[in-house]
C-alpha atoms as a PDB file:
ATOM      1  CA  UNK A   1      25.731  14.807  -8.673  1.00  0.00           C
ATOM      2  CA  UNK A   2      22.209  16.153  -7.971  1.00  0.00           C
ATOM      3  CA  UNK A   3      20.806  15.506  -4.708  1.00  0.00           C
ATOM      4  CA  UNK A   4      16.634  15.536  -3.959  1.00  0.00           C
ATOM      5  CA  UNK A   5      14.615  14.746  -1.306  1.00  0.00           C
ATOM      6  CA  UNK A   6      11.328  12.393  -0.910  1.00  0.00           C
ATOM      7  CA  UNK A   7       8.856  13.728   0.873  1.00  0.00           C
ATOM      8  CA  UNK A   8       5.609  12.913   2.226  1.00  0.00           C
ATOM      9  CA  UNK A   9       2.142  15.081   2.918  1.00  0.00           C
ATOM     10  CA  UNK A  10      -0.812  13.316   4.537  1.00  0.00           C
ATOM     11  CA  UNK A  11      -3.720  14.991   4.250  1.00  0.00           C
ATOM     12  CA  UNK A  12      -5.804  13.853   7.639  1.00  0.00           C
ATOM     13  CA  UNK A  13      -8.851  15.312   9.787  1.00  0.00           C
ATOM     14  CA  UNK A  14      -7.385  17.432  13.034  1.00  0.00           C
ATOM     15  CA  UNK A  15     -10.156  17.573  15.847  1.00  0.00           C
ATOM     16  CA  UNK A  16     -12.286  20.127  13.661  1.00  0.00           C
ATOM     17  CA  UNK A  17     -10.444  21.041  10.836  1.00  0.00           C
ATOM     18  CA  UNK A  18      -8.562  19.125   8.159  1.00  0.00           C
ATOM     19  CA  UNK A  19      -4.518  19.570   8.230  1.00  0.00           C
ATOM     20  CA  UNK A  20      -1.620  18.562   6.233  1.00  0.00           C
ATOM     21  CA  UNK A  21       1.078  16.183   8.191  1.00  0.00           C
ATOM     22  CA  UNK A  22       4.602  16.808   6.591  1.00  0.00           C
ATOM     23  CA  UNK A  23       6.325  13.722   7.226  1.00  0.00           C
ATOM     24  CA  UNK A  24       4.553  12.319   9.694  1.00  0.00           C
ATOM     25  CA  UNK A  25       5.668  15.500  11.787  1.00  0.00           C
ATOM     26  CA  UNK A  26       4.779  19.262  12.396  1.00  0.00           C
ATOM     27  CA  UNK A  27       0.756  19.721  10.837  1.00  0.00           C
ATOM     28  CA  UNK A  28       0.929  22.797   8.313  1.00  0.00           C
ATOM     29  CA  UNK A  29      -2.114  25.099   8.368  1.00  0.00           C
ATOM     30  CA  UNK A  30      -6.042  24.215   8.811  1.00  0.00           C
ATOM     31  CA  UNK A  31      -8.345  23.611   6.552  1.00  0.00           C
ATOM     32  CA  UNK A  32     -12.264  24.430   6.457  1.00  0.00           C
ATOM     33  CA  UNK A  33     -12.687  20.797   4.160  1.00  0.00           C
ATOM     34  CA  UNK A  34     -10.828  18.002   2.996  1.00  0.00           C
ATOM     35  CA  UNK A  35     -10.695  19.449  -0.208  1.00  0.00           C
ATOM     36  CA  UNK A  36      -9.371  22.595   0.866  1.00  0.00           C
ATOM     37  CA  UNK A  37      -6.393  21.025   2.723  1.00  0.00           C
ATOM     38  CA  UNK A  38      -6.167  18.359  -0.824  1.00  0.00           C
ATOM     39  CA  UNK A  39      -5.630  21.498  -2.554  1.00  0.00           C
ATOM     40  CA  UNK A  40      -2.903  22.841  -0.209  1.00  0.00           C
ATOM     41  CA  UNK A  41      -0.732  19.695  -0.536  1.00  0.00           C
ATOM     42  CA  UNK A  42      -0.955  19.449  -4.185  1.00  0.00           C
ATOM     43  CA  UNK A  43       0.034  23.054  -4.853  1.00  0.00           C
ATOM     44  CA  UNK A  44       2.680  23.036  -2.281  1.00  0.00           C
ATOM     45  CA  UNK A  45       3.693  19.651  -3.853  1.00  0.00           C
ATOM     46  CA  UNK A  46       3.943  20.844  -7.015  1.00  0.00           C
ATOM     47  CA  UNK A  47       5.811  23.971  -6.072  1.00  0.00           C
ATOM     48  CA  UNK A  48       8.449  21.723  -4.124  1.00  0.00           C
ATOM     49  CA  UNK A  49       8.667  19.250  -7.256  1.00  0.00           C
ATOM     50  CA  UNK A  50       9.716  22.300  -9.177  1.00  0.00           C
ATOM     51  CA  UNK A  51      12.929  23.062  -7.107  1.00  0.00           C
ATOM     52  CA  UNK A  52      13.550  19.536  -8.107  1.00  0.00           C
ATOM     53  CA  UNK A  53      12.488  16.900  -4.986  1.00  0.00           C
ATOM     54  CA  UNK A  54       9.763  13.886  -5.074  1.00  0.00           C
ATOM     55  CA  UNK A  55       6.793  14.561  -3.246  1.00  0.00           C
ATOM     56  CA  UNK A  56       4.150  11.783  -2.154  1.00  0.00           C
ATOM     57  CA  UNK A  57       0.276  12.776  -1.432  1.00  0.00           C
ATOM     58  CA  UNK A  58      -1.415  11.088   0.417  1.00  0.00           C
ATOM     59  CA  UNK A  59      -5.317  10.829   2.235  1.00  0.00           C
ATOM     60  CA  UNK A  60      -5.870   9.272   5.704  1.00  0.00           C
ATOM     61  CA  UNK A  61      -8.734   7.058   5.257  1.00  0.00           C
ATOM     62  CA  UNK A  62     -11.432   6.821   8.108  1.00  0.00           C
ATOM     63  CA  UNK A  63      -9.916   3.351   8.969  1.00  0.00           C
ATOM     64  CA  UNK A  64      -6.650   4.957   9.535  1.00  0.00           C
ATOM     65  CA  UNK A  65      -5.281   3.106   6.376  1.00  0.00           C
ATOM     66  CA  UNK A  66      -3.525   5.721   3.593  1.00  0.00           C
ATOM     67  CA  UNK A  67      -4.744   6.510  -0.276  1.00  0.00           C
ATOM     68  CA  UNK A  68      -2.003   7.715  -2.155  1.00  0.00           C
ATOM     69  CA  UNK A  69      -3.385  10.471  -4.460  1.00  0.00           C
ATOM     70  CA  UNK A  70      -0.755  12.062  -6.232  1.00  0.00           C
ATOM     71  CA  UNK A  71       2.860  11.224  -7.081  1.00  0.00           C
ATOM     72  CA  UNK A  72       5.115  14.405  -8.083  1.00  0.00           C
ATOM     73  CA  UNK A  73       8.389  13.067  -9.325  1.00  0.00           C
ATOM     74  CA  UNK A  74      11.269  15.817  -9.699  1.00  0.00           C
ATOM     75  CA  UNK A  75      11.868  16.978 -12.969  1.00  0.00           C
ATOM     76  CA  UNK A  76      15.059  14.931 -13.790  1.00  0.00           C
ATOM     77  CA  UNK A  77      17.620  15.505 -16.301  1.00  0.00           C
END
């Protein structure tokens, strides 16, 4: 039986600098522009989905609401 994990990346403005929230948890890195710290989450996403987990990516709007912008499903059997 294959076990994965779901995970989560928020991509969200940090005082001056954009970050990327794993989980709701520890920020990882800082980023000059959104896109910048966009770009961050989707390659690390992709590199995670590759060792075979789920990873959600997601924008914090200005309102505080989330945009989901990428799904990376594991590559299942």
């Amino acid at each position: 039986m294959d076990s994965y994990l779901h995970l989560e990346y928020i991509v969200e403005r940090q005082q001056k600098a954009w970050t990327v929230r794993m989980q709701g948890g520890d920020c990882a890195g800082f980023f000059p522009s959104r896109r910048d710290a966009l770009k961050a989450a989707l390659g690390d996403a992709e590199r995670v989905c590759n060792l075979g987990h789920h990873v959600d990516v997601y924008a914090r709007r200005v309102d505080g609401s989330l945009r989901r912008v990428a799904a990376r499903p594991a590559d299942r059997p």
